[in-house]
N, C-alpha and C. Protein backbone atom coordinates (compact mmCIF):
# COMPACT_ATOMS: atom_id res chain seq x y z
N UNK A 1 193.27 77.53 153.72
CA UNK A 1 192.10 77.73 152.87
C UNK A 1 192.13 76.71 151.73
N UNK A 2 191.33 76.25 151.55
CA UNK A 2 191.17 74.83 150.71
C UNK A 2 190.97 75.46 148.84
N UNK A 3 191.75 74.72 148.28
CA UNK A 3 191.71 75.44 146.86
C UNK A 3 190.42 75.31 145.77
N UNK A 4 189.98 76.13 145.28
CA UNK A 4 189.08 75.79 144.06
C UNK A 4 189.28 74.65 143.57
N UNK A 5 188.20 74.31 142.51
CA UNK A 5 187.88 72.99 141.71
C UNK A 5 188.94 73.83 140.93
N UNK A 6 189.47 74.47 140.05
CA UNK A 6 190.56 74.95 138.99
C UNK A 6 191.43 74.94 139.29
N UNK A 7 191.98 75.30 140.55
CA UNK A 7 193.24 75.33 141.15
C UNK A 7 193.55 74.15 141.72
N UNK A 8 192.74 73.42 142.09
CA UNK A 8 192.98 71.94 142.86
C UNK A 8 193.52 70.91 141.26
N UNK A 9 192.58 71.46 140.26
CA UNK A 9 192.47 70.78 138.56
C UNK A 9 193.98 70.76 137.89
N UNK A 10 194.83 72.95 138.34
CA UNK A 10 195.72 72.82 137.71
C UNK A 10 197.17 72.19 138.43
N UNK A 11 196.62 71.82 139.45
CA UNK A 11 198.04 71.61 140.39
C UNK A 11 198.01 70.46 139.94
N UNK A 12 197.21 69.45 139.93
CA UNK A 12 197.30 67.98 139.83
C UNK A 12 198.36 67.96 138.10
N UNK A 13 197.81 68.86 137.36
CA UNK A 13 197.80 69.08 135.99
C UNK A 13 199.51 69.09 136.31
N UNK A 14 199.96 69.88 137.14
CA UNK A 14 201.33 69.76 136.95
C UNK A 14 202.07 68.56 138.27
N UNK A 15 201.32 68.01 138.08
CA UNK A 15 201.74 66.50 139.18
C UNK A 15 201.75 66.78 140.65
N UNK A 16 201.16 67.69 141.26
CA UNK A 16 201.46 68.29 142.74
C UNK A 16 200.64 67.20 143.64
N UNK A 17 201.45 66.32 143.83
CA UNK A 17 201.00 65.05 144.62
C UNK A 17 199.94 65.44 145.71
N UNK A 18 200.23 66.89 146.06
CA UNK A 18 199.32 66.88 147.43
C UNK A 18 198.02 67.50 146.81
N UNK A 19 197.65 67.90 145.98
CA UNK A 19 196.81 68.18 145.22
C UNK A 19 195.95 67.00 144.88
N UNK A 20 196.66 66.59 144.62
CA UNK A 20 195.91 64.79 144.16
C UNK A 20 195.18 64.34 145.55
N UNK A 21 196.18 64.63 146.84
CA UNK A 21 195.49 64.22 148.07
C UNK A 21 194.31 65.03 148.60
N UNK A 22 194.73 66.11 148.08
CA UNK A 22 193.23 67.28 148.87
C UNK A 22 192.16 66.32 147.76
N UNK A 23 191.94 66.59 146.57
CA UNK A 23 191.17 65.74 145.84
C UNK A 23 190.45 64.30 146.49
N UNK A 24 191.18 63.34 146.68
CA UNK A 24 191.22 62.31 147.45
C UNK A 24 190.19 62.80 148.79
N UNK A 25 190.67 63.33 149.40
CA UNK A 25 190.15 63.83 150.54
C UNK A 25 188.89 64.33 150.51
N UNK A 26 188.54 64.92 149.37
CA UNK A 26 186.99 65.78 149.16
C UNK A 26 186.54 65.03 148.63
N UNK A 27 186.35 64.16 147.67
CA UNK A 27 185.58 63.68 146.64
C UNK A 27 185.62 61.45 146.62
N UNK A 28 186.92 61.30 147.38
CA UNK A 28 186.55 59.90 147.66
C UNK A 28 185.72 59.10 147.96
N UNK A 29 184.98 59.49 148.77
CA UNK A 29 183.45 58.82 149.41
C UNK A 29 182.45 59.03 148.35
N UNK A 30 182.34 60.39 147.54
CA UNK A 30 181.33 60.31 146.43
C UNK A 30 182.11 59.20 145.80
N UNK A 31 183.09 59.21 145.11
CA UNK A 31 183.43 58.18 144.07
C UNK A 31 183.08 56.81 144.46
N UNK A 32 183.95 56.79 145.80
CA UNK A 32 183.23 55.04 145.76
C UNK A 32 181.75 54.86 145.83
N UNK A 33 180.80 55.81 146.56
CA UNK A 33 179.56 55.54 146.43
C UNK A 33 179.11 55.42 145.21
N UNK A 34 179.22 56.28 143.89
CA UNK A 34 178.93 56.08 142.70
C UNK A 34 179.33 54.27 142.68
N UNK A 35 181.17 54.33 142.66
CA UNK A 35 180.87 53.13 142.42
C UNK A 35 180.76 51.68 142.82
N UNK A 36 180.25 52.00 144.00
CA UNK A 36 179.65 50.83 144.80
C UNK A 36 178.16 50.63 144.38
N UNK A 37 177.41 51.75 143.70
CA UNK A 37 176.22 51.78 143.17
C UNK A 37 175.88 50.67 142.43
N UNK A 38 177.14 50.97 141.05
CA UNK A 38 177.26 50.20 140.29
C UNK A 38 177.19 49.04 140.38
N UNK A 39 178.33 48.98 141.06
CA UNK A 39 179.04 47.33 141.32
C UNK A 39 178.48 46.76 142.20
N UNK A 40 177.83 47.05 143.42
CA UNK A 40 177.71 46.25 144.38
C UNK A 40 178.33 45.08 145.00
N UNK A 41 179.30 45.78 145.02
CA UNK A 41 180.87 45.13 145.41
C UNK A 41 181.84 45.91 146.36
N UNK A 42 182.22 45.76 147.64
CA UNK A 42 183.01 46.49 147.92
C UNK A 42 184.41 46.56 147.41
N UNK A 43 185.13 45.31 147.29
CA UNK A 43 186.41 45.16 146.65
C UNK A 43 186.35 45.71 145.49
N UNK A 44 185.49 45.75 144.24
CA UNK A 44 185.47 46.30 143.07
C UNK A 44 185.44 47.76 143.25
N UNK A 45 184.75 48.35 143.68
CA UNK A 45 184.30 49.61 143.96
C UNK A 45 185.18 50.52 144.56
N UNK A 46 186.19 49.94 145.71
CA UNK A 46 187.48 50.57 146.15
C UNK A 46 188.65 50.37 144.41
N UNK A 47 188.54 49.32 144.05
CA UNK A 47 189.43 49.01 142.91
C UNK A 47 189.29 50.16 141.54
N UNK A 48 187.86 50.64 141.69
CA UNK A 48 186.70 51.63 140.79
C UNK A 48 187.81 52.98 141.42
N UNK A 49 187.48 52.88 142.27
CA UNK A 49 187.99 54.31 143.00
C UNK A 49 189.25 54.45 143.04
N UNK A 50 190.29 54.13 142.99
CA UNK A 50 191.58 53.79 142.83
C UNK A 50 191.74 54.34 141.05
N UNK A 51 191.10 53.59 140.50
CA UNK A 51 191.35 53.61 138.82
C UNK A 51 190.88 55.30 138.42
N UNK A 52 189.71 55.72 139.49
CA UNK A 52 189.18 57.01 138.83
C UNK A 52 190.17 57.73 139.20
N UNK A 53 191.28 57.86 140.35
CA UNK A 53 191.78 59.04 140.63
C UNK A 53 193.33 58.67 139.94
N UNK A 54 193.86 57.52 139.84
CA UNK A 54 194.97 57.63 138.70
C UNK A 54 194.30 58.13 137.25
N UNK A 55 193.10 57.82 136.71
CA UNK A 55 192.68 58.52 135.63
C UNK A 55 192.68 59.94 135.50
N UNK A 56 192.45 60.43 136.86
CA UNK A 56 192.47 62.25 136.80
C UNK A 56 194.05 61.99 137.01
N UNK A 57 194.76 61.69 137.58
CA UNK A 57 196.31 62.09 137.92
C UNK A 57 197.09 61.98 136.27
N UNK A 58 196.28 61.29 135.51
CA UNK A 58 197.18 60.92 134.75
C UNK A 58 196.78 61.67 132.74
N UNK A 59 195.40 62.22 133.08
CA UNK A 59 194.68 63.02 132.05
C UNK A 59 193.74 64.25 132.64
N UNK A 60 194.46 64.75 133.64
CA UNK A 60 193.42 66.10 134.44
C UNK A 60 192.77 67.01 133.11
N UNK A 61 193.63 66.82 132.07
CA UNK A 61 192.85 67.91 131.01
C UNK A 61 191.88 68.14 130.43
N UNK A 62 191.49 66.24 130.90
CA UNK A 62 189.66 66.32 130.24
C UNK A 62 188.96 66.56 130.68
N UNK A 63 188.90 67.50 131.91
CA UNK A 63 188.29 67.98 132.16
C UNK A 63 187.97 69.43 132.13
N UNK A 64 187.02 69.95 131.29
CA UNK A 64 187.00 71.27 130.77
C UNK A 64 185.72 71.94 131.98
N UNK A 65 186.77 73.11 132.64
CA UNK A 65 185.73 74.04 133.62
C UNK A 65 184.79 74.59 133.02
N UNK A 66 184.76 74.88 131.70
CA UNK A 66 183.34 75.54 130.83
C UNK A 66 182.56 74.65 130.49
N UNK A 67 183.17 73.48 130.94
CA UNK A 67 181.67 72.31 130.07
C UNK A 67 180.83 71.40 131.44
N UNK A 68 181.22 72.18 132.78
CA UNK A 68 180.45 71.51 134.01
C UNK A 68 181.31 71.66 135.51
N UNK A 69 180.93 71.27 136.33
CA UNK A 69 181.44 71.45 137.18
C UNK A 69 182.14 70.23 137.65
N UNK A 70 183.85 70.33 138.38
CA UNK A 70 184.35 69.12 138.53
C UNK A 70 183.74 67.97 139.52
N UNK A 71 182.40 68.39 140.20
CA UNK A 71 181.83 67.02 140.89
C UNK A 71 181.43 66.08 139.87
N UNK A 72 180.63 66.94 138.89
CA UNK A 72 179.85 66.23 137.83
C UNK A 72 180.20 65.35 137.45
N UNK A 73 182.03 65.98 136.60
CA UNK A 73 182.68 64.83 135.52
C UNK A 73 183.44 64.15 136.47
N UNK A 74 183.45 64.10 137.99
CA UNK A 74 183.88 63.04 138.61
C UNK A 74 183.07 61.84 138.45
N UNK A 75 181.82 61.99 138.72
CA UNK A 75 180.59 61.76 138.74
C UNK A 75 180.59 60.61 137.45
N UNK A 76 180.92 61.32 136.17
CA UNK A 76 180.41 60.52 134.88
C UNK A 76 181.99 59.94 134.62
N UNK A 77 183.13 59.96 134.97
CA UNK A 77 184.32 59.10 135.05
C UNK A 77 183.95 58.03 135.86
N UNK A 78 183.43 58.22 137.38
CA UNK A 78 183.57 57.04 137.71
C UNK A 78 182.61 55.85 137.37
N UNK A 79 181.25 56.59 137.25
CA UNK A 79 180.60 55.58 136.33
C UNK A 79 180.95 54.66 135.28
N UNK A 80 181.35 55.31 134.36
CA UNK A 80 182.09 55.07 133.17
C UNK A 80 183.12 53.59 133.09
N UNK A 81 183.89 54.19 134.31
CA UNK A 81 185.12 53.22 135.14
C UNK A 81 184.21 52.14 135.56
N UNK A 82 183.44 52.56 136.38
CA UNK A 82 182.07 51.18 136.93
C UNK A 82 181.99 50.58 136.17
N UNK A 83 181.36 50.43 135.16
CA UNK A 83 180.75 50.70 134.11
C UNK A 83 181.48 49.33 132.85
N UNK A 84 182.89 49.73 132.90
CA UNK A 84 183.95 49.28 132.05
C UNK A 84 184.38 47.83 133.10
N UNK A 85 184.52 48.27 134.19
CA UNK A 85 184.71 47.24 135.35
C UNK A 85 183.71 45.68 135.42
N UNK A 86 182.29 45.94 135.29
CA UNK A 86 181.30 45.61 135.09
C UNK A 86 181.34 44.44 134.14
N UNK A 87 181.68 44.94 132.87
CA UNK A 87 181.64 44.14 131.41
C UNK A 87 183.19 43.62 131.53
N UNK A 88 184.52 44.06 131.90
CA UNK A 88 185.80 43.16 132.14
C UNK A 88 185.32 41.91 133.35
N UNK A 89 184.67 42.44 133.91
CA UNK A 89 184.00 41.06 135.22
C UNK A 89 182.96 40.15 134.24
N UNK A 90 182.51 40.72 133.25
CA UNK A 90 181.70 40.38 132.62
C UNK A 90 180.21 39.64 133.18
N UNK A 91 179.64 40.62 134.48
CA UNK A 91 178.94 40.64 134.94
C UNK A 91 177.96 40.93 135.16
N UNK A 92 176.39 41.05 135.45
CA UNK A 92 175.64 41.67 135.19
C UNK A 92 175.21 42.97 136.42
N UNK A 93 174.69 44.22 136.19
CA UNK A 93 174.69 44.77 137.27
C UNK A 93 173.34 44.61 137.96
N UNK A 94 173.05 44.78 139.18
CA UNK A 94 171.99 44.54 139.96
C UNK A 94 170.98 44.68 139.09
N UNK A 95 170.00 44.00 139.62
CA UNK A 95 168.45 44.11 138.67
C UNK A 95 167.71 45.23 139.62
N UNK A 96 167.97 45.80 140.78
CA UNK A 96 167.11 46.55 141.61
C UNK A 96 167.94 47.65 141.28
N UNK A 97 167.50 48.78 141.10
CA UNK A 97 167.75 49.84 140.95
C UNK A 97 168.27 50.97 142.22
N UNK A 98 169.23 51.23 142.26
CA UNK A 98 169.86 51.78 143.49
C UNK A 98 169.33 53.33 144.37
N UNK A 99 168.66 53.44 144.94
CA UNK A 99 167.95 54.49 145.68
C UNK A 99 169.01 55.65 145.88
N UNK A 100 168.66 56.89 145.12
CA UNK A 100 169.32 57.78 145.35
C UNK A 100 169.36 58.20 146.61
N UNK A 101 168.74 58.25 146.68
CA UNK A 101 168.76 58.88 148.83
C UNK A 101 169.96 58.16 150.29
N UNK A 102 170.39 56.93 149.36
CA UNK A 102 171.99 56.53 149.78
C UNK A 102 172.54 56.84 149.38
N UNK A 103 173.33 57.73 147.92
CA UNK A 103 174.18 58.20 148.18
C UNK A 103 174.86 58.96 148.84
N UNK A 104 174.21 60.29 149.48
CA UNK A 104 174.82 60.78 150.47
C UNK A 104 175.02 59.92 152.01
N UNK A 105 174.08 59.00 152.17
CA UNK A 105 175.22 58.13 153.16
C UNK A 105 176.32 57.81 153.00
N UNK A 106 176.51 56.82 151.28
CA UNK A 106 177.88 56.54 151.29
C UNK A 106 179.09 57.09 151.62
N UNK A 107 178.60 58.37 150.73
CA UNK A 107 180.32 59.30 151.26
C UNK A 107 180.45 59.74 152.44
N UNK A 108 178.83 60.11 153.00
CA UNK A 108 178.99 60.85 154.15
C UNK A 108 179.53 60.12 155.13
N UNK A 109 180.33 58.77 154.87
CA UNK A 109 181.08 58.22 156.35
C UNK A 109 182.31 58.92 156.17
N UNK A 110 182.53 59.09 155.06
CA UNK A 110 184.52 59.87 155.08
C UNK A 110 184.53 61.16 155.83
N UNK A 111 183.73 62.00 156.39
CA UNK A 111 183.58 63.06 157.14
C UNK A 111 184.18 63.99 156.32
N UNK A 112 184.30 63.69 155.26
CA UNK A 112 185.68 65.13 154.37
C UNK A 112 185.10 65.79 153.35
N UNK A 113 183.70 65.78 152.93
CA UNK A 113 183.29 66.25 151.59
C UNK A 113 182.30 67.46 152.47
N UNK A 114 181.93 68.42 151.23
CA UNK A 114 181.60 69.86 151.39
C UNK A 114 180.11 69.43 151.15
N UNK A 115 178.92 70.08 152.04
CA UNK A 115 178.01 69.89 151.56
C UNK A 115 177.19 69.80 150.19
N UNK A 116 178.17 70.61 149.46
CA UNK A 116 177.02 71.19 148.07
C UNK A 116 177.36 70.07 147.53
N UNK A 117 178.13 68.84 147.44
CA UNK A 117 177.63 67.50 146.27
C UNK A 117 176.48 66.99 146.95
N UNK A 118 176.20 66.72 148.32
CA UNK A 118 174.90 66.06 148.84
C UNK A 118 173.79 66.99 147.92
N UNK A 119 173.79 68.51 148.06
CA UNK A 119 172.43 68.96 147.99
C UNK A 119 172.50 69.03 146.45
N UNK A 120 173.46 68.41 145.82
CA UNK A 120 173.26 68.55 144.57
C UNK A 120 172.26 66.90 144.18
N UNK A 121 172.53 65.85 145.04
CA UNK A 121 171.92 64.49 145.13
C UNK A 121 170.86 64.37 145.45
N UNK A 122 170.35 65.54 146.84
CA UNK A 122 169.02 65.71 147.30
C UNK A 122 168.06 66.48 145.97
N UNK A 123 168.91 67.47 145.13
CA UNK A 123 168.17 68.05 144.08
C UNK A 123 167.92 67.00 142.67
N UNK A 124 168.81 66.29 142.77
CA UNK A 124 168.47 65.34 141.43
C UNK A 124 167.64 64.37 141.90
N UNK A 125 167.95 63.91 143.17
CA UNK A 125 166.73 63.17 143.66
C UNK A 125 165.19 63.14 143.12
N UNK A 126 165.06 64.88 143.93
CA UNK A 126 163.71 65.60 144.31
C UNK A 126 163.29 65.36 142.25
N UNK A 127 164.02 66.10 141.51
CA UNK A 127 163.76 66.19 140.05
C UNK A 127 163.30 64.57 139.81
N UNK A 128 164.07 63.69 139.98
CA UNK A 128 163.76 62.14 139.50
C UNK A 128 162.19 61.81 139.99
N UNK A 129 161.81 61.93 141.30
CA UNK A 129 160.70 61.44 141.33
C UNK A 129 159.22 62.41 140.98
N UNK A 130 159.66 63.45 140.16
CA UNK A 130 158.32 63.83 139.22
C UNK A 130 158.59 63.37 138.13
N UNK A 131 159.57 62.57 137.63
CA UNK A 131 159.45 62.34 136.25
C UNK A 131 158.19 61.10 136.25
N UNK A 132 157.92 60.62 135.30
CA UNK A 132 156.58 59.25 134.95
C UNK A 132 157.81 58.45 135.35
N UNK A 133 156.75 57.21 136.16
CA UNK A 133 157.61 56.10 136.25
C UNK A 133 158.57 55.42 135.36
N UNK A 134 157.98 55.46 134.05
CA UNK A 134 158.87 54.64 132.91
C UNK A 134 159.85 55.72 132.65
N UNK A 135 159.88 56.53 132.90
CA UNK A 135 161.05 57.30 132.41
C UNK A 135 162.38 57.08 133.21
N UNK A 136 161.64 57.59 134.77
CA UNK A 136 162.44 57.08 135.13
C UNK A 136 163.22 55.62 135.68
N UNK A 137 162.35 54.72 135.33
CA UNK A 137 163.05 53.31 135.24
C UNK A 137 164.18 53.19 134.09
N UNK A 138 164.06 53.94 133.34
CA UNK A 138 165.12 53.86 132.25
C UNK A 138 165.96 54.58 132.66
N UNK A 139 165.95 55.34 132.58
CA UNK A 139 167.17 56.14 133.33
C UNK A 139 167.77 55.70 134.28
N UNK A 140 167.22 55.09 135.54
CA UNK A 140 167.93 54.22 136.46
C UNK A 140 168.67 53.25 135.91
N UNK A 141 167.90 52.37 134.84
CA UNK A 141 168.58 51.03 134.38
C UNK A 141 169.70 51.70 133.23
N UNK A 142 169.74 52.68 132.93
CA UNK A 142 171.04 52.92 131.83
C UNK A 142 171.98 53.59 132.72
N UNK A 143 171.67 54.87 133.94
CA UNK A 143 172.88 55.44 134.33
C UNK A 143 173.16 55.06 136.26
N UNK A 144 172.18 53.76 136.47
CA UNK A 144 172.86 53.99 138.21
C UNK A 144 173.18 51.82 137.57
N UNK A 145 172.08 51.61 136.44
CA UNK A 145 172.80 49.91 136.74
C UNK A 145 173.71 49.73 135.46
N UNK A 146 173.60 50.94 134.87
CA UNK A 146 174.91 50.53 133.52
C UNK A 146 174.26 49.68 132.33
N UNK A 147 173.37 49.53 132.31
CA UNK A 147 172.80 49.14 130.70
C UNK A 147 172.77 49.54 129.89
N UNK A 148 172.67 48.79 128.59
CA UNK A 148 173.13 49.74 127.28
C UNK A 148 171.29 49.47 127.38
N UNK A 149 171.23 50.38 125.93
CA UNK A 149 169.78 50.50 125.58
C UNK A 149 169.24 49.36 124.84
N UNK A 150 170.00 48.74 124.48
CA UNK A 150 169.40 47.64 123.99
C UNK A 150 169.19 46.30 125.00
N UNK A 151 169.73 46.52 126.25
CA UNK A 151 169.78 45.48 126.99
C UNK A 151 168.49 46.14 128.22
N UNK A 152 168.31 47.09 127.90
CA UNK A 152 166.62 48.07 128.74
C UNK A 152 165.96 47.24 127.93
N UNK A 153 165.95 47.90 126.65
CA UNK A 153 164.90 46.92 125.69
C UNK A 153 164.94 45.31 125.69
N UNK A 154 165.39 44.74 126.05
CA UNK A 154 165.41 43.18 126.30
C UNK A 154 164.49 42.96 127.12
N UNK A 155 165.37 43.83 128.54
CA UNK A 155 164.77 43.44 129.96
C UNK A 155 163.33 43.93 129.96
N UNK A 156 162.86 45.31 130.11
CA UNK A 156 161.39 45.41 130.02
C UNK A 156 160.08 45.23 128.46
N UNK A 157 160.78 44.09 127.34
CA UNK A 157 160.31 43.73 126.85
C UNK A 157 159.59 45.63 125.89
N UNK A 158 160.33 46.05 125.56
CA UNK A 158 160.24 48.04 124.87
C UNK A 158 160.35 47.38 123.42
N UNK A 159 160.07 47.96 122.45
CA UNK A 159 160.82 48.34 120.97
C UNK A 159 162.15 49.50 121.45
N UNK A 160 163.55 49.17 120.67
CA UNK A 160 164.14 49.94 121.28
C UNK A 160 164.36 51.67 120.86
N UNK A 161 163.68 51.67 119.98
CA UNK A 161 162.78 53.02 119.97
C UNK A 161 162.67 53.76 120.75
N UNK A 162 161.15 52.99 122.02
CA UNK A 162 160.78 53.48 122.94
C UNK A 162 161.86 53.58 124.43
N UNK A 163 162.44 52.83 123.98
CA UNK A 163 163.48 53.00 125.48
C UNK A 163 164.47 53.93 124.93
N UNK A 164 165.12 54.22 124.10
CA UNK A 164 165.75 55.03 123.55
C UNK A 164 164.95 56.87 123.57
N UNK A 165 163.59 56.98 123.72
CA UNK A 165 162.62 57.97 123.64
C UNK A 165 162.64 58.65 124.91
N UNK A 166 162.12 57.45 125.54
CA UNK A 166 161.74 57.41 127.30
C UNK A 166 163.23 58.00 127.69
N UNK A 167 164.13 57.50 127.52
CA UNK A 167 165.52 57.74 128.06
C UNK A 167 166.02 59.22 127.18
N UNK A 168 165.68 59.58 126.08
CA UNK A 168 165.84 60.93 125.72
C UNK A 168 164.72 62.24 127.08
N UNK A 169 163.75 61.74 126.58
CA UNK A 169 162.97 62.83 127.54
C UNK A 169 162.47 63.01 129.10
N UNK A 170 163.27 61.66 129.69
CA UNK A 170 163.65 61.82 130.27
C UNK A 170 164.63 63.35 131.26
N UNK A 171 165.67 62.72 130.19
CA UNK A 171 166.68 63.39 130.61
C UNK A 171 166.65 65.19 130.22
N UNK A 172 165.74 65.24 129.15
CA UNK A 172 165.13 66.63 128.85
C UNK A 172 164.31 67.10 129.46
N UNK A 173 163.74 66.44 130.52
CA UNK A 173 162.69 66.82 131.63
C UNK A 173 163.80 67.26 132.64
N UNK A 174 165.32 66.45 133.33
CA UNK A 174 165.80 66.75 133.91
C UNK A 174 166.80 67.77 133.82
N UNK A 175 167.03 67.98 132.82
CA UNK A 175 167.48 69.05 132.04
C UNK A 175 166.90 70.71 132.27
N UNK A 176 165.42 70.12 132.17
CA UNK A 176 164.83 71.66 131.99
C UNK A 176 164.33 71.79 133.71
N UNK A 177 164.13 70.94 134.40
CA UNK A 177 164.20 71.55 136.08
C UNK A 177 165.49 71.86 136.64
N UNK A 178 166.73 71.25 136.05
CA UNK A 178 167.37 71.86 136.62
C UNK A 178 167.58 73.72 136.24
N UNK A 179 167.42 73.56 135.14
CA UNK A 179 167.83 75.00 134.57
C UNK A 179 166.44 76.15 135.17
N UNK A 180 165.53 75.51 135.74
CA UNK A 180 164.29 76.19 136.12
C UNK A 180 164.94 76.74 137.47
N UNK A 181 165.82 76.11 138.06
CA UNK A 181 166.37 75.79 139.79
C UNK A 181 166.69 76.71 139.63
N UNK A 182 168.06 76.75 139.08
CA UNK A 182 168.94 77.37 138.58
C UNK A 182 168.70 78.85 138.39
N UNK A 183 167.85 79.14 137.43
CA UNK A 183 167.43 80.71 137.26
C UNK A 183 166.73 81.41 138.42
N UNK A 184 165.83 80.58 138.87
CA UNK A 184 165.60 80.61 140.36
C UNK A 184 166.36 81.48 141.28
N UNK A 185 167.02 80.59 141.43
CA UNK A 185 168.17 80.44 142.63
C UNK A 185 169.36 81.92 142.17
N UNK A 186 169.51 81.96 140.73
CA UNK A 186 170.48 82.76 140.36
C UNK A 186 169.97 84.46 140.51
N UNK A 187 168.36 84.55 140.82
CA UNK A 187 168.12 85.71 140.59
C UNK A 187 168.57 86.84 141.37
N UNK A 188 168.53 88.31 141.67
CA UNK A 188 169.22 88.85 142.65
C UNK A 188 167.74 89.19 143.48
N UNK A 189 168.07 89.37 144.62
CA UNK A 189 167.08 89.99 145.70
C UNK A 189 166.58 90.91 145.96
């Protein structure tokens, strides 16, 4: 029987190598897809993925079970790692914006991950394309190509105000469908 996100969290926490591997095993293919997103690099992106899971082996504690679920902050580590990778290459990241609807290809070649991160990709998906276009162009260009906000505001010629706005309510639009899902979904029958 395969262990919880807490129990998989505290074993690593006390170095249980094979813990680290069940991890590996479930969540690898998301990671590199995140960060192959990024990078558009395969060599970088395995190098991305490598760095995210010595980062959990080596600080499992930052990750707090009351503040999200462990796909999530896999999710915003490896970016992050992308992210940091990116600016040490001192490179720029793609100008096309990466289609959510591949990520679940990416991982889905490792045959080892549990459905609910896909339908969590198919649901942020579905949420992204009611937002207004400009919203979500910002949001793409700050969290799938890694731009700071001032480098949005360069590229689509914004006050950085408005990209800073767009990219707040944005994310308060995605915010409040998910929590709409959510209550939804949570009600009893």
């Amino acid at each position: 029987m395969p262990l919880d996100d807490i129990d998989l969290m505290q074993r690593i926490a006390r170095h249980d190598q094979g813990a680290l591997a069940e991890m590996y095993h479930r969540y690898a293919g998301l990671v590199y897809g995140v960060a192959m997103r990024v990078l558009q690099n395969n060599v970088l992106a395995e190098e991305v993925m490598q760095d995210t899971f010595v980062k959990i082996w080596r600080e499992p504690q930052k990750w707090n079970p009351t503040g999200g679920r462990l796909i999530n902050w896999l999710v915003t580590v490896t970016r992050y790692t992308a992210i940091d990778r990116l600016r040490k290459e001192r490179r720029q990241p793609p100008l096309a914006a990466p289609a959510l609807e591949d990520i679940p290809h990416a991982a889905a070649t490792t045959g080892s991950l549990d459905d609910h991160p896909w339908h969590d990709a198919q649901m942020l998906q579905t949420f992204m394309a009611q937002l207004p276009p400009l919203q979500l162009q910002v949001i793409q260009m700050a969290f799938w190509q890694g731009m700071t906000h001032t480098e949005i505001s360069e590229k689509l010629n914004f006050p950085l105000g408005t990209v800073k706005s767009r990219l707040q309510l944005g994310l308060q639009k995605l915010r409040d469908m998910a929590y709409e899902k959510q209550k939804h979904t949570s009600k009893p029958s």
